[in-house]
PDB file of N, CA and C in Angstrom:
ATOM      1  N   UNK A   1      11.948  -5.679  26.217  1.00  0.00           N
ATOM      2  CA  UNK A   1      10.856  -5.493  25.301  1.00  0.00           C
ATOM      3  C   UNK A   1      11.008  -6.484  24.151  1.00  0.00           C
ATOM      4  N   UNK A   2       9.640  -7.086  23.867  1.00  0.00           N
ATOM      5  CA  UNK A   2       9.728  -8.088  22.466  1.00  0.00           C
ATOM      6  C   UNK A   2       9.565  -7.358  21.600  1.00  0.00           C
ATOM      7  N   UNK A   3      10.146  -7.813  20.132  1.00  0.00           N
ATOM      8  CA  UNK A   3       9.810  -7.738  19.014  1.00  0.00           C
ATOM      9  C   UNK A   3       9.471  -8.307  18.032  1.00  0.00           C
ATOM     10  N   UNK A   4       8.243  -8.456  17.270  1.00  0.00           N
ATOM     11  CA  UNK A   4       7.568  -9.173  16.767  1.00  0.00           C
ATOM     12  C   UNK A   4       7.496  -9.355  15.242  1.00  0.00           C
ATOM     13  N   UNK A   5       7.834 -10.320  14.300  1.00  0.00           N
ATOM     14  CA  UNK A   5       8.527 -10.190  12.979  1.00  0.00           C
ATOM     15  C   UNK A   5       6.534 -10.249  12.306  1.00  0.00           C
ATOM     16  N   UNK A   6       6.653  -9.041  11.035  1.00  0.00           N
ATOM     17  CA  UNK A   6       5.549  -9.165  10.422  1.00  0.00           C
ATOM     18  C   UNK A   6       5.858  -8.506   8.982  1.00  0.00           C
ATOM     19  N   UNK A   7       4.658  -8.390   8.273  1.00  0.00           N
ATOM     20  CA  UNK A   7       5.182  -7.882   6.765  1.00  0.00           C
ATOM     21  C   UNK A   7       4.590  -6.683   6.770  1.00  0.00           C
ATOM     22  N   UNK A   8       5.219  -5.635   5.765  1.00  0.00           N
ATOM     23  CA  UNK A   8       4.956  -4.579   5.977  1.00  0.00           C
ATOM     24  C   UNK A   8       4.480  -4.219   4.046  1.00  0.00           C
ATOM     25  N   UNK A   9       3.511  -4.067   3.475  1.00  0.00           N
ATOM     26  CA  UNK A   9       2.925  -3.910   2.165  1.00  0.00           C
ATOM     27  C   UNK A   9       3.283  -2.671   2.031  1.00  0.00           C
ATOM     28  N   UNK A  10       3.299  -2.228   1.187  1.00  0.00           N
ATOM     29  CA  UNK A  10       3.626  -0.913   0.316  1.00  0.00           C
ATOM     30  C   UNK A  10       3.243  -1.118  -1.147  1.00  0.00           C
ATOM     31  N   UNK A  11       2.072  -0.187  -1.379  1.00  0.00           N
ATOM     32  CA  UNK A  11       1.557   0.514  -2.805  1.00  0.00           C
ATOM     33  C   UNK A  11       1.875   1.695  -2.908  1.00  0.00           C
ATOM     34  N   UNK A  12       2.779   2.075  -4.498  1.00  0.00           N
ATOM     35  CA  UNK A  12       2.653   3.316  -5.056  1.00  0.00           C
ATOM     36  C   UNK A  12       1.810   3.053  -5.817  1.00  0.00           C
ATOM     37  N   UNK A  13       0.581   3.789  -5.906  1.00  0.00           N
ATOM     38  CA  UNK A  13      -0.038   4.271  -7.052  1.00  0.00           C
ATOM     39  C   UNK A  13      -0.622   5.528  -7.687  1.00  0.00           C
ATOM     40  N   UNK A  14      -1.058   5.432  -9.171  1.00  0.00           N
ATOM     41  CA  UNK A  14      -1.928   6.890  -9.068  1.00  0.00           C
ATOM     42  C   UNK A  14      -2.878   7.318  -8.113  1.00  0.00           C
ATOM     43  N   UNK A  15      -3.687   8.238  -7.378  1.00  0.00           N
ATOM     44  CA  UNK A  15      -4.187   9.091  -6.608  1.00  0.00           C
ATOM     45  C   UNK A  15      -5.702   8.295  -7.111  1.00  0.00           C
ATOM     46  N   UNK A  16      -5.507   8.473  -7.855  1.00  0.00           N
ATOM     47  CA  UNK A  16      -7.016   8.190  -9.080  1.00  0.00           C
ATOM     48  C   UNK A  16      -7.771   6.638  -8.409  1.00  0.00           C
ATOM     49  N   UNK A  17      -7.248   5.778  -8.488  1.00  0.00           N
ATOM     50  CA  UNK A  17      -7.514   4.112  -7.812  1.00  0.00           C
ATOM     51  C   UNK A  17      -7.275   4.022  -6.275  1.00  0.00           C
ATOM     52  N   UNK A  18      -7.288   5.355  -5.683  1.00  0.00           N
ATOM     53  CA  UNK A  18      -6.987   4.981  -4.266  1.00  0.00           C
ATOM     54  C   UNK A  18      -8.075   4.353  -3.500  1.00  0.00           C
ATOM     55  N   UNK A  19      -9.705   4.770  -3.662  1.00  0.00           N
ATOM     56  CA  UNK A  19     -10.541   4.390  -3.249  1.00  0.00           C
ATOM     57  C   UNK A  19     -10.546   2.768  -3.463  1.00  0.00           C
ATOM     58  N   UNK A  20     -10.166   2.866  -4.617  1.00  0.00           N
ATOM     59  CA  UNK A  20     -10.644   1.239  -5.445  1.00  0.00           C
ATOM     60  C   UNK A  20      -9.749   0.385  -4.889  1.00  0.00           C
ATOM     61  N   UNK A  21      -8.298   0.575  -4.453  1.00  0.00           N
ATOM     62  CA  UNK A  21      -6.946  -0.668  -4.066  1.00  0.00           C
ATOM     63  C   UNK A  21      -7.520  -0.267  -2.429  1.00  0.00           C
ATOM     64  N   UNK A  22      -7.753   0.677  -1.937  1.00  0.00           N
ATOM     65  CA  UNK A  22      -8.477   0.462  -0.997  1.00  0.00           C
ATOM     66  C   UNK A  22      -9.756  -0.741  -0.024  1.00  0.00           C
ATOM     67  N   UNK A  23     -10.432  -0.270  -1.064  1.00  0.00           N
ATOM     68  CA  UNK A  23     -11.907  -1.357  -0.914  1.00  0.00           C
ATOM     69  C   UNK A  23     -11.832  -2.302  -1.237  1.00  0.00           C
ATOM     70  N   UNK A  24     -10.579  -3.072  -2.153  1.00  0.00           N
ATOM     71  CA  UNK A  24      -9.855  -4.328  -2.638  1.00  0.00           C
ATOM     72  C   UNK A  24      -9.505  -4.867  -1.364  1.00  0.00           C
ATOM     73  N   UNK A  25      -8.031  -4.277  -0.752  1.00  0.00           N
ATOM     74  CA  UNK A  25      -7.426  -4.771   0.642  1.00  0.00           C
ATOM     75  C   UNK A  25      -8.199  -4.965   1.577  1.00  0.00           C
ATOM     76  N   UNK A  26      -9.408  -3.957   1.849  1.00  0.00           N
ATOM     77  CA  UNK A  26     -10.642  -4.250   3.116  1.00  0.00           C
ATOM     78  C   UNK A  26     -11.312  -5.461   2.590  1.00  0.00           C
ATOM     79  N   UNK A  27     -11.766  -5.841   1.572  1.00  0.00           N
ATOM     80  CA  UNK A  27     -12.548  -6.969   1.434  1.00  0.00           C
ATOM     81  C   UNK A  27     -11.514  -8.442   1.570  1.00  0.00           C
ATOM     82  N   UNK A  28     -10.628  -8.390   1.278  1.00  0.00           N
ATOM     83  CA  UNK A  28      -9.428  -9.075   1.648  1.00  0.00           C
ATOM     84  C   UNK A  28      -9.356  -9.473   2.825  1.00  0.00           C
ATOM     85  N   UNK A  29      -9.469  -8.563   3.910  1.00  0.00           N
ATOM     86  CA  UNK A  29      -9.028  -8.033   5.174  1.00  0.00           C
ATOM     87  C   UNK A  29      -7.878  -7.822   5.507  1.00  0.00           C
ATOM     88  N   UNK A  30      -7.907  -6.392   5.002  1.00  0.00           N
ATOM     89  CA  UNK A  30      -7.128  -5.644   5.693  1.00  0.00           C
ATOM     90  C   UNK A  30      -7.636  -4.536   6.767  1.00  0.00           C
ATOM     91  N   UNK A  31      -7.550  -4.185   8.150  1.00  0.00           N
ATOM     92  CA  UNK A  31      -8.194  -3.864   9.232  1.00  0.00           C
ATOM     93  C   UNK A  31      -7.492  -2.471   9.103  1.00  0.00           C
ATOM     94  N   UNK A  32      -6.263  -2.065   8.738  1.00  0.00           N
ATOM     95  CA  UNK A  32      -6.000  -0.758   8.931  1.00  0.00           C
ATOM     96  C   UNK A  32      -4.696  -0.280   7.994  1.00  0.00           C
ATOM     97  N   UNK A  33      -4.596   0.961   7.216  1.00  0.00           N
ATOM     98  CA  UNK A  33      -3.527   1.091   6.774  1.00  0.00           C
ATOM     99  C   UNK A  33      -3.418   2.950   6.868  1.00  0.00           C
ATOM    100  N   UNK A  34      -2.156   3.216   6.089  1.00  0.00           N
ATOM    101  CA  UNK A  34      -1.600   3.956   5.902  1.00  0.00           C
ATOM    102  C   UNK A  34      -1.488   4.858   5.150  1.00  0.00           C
ATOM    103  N   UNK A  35      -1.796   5.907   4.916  1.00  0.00           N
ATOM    104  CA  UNK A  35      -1.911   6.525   3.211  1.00  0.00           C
ATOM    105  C   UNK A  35      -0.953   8.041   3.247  1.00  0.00           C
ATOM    106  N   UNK A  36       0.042   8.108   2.291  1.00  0.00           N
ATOM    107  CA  UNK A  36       1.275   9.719   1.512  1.00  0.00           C
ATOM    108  C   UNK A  36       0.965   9.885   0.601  1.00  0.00           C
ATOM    109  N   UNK A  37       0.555  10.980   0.314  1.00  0.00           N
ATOM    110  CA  UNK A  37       0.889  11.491  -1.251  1.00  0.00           C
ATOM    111  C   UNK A  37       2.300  11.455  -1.199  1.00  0.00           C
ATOM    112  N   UNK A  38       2.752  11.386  -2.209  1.00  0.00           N
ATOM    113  CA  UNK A  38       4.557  11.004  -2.877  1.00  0.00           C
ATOM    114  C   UNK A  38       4.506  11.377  -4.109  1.00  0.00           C
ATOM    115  N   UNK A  39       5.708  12.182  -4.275  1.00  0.00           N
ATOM    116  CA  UNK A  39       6.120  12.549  -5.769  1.00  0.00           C
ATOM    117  C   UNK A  39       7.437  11.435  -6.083  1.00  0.00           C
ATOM    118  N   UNK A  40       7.736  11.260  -7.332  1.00  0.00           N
ATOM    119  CA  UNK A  40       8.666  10.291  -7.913  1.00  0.00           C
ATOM    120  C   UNK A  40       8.708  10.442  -9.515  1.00  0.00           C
ATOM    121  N   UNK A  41       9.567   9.798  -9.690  1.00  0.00           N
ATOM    122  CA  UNK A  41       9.740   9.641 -11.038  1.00  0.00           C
ATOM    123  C   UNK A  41      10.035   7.928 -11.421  1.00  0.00           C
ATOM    124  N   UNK A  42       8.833   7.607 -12.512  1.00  0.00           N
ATOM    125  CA  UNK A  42       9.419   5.843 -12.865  1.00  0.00           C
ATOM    126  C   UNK A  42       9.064   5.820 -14.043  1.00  0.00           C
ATOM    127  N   UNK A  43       8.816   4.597 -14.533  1.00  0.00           N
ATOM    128  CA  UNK A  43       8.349   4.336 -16.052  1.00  0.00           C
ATOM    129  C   UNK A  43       7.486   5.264 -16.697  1.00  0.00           C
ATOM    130  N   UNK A  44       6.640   5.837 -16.496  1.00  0.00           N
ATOM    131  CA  UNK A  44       5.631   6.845 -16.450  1.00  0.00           C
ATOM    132  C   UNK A  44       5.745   8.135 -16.780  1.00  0.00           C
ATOM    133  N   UNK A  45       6.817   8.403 -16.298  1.00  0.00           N
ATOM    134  CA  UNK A  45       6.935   9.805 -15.848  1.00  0.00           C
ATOM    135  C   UNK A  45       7.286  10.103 -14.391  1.00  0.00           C
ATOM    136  N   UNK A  46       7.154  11.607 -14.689  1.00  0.00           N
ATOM    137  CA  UNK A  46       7.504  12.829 -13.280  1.00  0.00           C
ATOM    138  C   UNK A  46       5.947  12.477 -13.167  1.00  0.00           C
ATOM    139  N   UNK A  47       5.457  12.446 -11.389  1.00  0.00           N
ATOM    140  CA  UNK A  47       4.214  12.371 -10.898  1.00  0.00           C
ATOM    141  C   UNK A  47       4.741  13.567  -9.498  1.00  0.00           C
ATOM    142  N   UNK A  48       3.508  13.917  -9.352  1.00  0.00           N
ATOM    143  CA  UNK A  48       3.386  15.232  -8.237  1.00  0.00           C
ATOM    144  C   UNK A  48       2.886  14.510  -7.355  1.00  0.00           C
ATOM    145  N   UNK A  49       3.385  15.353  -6.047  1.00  0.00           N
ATOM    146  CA  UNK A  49       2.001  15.471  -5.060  1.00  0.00           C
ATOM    147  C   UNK A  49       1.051  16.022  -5.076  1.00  0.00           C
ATOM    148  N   UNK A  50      -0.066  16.509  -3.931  1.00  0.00           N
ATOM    149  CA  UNK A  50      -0.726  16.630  -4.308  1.00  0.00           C
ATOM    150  C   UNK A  50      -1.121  18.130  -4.226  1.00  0.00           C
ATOM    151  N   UNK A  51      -0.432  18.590  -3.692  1.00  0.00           N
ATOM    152  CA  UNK A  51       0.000  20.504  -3.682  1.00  0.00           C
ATOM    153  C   UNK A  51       0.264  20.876  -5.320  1.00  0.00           C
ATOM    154  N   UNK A  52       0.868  19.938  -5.688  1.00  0.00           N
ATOM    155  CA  UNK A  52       1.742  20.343  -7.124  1.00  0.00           C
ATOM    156  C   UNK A  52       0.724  20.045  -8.353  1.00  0.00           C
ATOM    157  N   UNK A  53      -0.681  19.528  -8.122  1.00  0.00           N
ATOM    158  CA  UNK A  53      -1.203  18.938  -9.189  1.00  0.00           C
ATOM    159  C   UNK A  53      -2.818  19.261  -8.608  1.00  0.00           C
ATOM    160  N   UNK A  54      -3.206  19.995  -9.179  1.00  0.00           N
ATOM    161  CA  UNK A  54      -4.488  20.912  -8.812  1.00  0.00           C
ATOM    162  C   UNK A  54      -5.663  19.509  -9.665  1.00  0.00           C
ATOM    163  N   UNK A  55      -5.284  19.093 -10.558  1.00  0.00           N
ATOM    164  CA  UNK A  55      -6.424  17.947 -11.244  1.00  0.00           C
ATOM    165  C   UNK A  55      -6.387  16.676 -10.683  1.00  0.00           C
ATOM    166  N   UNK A  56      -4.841  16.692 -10.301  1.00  0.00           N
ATOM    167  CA  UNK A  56      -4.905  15.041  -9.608  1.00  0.00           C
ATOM    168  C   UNK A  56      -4.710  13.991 -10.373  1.00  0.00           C
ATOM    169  N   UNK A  57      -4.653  14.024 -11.841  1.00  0.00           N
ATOM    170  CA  UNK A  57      -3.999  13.339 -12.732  1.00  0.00           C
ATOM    171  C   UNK A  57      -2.656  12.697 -12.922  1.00  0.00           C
ATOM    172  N   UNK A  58      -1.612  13.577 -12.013  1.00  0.00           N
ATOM    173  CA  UNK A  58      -0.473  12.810 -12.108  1.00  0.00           C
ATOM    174  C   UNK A  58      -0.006  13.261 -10.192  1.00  0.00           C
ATOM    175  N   UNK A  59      -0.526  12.673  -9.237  1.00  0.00           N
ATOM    176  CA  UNK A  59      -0.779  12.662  -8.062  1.00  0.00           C
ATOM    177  C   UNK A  59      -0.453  10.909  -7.615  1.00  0.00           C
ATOM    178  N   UNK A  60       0.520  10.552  -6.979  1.00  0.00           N
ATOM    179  CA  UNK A  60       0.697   9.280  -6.470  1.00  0.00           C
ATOM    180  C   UNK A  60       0.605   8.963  -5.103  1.00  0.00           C
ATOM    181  N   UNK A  61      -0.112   8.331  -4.769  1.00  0.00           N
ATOM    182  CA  UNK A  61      -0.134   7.668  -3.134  1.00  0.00           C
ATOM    183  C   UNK A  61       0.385   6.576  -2.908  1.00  0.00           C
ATOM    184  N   UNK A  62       0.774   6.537  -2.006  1.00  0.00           N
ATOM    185  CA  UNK A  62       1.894   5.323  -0.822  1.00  0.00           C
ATOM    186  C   UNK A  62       0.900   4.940   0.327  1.00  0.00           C
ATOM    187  N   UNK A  63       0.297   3.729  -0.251  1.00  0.00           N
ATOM    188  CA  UNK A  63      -0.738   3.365   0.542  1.00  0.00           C
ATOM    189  C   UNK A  63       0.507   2.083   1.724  1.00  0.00           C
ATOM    190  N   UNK A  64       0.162   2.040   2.759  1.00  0.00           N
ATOM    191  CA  UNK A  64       1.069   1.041   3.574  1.00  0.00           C
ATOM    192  C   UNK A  64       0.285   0.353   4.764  1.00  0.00           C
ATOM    193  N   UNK A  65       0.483  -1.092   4.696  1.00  0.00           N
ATOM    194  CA  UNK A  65      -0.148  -2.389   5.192  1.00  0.00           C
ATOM    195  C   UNK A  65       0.856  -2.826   5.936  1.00  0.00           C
ATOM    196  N   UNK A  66       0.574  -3.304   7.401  1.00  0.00           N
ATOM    197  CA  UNK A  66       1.100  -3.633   8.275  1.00  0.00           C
ATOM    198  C   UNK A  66       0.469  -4.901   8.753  1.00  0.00           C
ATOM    199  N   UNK A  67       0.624  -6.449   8.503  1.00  0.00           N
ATOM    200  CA  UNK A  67      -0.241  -7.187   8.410  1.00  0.00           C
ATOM    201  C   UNK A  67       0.567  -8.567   8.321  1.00  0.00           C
ATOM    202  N   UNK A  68       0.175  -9.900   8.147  1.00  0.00           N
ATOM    203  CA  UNK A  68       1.196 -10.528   8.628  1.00  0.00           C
ATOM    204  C   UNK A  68       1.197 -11.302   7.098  1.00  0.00           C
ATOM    205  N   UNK A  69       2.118 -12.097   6.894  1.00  0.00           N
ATOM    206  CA  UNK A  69       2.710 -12.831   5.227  1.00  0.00           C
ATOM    207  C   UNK A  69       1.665 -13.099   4.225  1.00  0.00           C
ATOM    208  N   UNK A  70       0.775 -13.486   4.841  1.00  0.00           N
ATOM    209  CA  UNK A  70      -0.545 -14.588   3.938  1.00  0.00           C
ATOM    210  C   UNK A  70      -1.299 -13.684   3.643  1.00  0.00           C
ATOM    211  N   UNK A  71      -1.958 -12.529   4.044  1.00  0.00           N
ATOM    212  CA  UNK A  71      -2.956 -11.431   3.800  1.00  0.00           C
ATOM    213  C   UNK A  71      -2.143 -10.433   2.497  1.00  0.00           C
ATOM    214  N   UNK A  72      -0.623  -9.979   3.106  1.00  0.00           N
ATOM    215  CA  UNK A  72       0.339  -9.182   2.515  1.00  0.00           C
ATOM    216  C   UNK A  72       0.555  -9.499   1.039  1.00  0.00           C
ATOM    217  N   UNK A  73       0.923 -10.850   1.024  1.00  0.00           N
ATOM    218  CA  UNK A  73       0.875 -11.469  -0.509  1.00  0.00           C
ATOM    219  C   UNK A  73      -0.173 -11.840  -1.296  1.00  0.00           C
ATOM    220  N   UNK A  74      -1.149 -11.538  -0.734  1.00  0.00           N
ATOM    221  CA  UNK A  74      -2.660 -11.718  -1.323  1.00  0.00           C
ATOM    222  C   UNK A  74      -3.069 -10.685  -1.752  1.00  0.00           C
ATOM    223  N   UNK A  75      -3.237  -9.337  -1.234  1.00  0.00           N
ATOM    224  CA  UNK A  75      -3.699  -8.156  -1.592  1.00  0.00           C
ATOM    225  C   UNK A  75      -2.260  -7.537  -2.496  1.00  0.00           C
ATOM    226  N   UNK A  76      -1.242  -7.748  -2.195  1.00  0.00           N
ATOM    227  CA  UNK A  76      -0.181  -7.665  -3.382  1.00  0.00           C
ATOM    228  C   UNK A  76      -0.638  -8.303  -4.770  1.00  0.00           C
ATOM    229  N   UNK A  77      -0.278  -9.373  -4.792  1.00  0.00           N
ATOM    230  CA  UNK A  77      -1.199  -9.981  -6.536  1.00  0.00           C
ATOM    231  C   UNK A  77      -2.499  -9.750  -6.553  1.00  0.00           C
ATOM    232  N   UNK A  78      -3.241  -9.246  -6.132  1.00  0.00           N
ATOM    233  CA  UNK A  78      -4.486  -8.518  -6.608  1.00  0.00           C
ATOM    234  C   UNK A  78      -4.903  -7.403  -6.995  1.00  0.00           C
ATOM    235  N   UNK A  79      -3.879  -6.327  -6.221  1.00  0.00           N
ATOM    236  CA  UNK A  79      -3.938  -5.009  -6.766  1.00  0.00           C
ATOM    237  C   UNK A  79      -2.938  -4.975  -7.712  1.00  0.00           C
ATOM    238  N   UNK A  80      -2.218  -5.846  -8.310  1.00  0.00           N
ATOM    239  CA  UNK A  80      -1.423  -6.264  -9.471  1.00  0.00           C
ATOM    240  C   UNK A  80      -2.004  -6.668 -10.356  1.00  0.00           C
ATOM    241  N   UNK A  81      -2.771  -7.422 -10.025  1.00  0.00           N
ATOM    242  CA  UNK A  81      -3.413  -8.224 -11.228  1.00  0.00           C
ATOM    243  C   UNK A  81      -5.253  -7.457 -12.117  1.00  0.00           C
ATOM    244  N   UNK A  82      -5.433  -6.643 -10.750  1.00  0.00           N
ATOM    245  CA  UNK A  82      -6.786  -5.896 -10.900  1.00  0.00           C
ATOM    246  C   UNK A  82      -6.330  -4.450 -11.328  1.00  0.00           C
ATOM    247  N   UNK A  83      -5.349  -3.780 -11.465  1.00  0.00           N
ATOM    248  CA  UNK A  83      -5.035  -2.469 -11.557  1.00  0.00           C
ATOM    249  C   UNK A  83      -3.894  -2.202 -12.401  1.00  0.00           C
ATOM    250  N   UNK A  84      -2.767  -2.794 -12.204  1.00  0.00           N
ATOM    251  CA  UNK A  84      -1.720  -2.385 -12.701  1.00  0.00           C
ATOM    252  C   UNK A  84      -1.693  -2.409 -14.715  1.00  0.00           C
ATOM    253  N   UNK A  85      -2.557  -2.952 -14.834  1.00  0.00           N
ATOM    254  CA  UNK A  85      -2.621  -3.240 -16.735  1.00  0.00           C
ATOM    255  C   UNK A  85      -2.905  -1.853 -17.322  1.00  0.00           C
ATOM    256  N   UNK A  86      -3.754  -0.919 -16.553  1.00  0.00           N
ATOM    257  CA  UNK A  86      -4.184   0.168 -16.776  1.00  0.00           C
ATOM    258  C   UNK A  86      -3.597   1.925 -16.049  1.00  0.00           C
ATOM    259  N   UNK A  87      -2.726   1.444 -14.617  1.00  0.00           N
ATOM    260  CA  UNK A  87      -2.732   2.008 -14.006  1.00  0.00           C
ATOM    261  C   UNK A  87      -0.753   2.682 -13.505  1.00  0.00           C
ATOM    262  N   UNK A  88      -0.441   3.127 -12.866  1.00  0.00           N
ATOM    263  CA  UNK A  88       0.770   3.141 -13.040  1.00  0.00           C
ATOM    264  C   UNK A  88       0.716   2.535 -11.465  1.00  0.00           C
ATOM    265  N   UNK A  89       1.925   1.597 -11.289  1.00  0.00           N
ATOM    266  CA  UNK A  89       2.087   1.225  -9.599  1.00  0.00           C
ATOM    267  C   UNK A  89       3.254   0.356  -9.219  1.00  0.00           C
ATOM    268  N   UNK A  90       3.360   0.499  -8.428  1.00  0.00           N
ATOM    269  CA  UNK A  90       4.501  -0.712  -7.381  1.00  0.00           C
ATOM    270  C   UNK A  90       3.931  -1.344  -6.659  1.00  0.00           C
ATOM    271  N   UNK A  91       4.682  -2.689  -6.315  1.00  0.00           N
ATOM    272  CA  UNK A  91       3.700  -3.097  -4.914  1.00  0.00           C
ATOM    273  C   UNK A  91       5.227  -3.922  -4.377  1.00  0.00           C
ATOM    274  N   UNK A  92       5.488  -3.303  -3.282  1.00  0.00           N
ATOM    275  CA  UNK A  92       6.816  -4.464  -2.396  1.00  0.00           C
ATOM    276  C   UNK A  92       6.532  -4.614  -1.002  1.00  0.00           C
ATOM    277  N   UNK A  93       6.809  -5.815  -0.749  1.00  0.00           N
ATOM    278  CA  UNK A  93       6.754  -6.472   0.950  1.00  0.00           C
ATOM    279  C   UNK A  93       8.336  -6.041   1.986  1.00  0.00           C
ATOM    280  N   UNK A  94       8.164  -5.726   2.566  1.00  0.00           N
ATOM    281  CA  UNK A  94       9.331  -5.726   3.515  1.00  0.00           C
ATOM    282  C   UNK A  94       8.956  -6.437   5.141  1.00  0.00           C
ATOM    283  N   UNK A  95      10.228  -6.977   5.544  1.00  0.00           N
ATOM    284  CA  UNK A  95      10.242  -7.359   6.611  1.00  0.00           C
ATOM    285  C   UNK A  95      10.446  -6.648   7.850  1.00  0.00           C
ATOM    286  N   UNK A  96       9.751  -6.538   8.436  1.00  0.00           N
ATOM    287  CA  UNK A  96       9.323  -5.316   9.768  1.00  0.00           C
ATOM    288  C   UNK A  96       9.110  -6.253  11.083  1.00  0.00           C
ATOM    289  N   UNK A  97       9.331  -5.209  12.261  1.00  0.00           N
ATOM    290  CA  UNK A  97       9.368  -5.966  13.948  1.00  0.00           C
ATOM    291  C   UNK A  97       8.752  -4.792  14.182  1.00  0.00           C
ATOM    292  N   UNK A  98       7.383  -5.403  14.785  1.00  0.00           N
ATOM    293  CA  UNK A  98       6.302  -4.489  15.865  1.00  0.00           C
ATOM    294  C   UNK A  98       6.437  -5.083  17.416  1.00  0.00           C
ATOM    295  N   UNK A  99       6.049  -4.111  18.097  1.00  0.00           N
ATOM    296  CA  UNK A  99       6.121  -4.616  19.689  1.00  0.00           C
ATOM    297  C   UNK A  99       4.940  -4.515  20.286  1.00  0.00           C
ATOM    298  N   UNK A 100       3.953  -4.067  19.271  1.00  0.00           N
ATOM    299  CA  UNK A 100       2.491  -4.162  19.585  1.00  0.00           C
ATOM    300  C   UNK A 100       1.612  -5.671  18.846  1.00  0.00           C
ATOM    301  N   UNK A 101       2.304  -6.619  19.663  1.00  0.00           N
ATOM    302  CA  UNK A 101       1.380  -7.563  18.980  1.00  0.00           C
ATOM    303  C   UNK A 101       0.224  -7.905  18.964  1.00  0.00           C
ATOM    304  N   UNK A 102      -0.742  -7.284  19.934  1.00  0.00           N
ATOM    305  CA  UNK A 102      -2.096  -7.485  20.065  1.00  0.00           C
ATOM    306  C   UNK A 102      -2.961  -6.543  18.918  1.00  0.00           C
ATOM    307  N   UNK A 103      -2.372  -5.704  18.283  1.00  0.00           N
ATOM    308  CA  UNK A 103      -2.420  -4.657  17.532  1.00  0.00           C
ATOM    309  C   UNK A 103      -2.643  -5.917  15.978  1.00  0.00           C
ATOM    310  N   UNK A 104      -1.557  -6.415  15.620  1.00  0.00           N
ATOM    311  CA  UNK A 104      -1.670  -6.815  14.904  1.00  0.00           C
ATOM    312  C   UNK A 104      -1.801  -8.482  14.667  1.00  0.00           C
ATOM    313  N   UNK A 105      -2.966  -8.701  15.924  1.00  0.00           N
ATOM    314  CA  UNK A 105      -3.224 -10.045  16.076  1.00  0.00           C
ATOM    315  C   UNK A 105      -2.284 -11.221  16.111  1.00  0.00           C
ATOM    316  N   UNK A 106      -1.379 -10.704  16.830  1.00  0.00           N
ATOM    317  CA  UNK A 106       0.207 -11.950  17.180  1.00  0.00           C
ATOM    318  C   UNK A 106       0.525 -12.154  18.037  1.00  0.00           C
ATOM    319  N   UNK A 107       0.171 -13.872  17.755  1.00  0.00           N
ATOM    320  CA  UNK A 107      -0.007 -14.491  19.028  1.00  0.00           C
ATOM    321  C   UNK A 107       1.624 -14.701  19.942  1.00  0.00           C
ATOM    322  N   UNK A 108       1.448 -14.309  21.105  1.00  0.00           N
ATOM    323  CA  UNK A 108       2.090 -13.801  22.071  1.00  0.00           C
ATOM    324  C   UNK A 108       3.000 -14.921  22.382  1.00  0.00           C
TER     325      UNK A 108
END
């Protein structure tokens, strides 16, 4: 079996901008992702999930992009540069091996 080297995006953010870093990455193109509520603690504060937080005010999602270098680092500095001034968030790339490369348009 092959394995196929690609990047793997990861957003924490508030609950609140999910629609919005959403409809950012699709216009980008991004074709499909991933979405957790996640509790944590960072600069910010203690944030809940979403059992724990009936308003949704301090509610964080782990949005995750499976996509290849050039798209990954593009929608990274944008939902950085469009959100984060106002918003609480992370954004990190990791290096990942899929074996579905037709999945994620890699050429064989």
């Amino acid at each position: 079996m092959k394995f196929y080297k690609i990047k793997k995006l990861t957003v924490i953010t508030e609950a609140a901008i999910l629609d919005n870093v959403l409809e950012l990455a699709t216009e980008l193109g991004a074709d499909s992702y991933t979405i957790d509520r996640v509790s944590g603690k960072g600069e910010k504060g203690v944030r809940f999930g979403m059992d724990s937080d009936i308003s949704g005010m301090l509610t964080n999602v782990r949005i995750e992009i499976i996509t290849h270098e050039e798209l990954a680092k593009k929608i990274a500095v944008e939902v950085e540069a469009n959100f984060f001034q106002n918003y609480a968030g992370i954004v990190y790339l990791q290096d990942v091996e899929v074996i579905q490369a037709r999945k994620f348009n890699i050429k064989e």
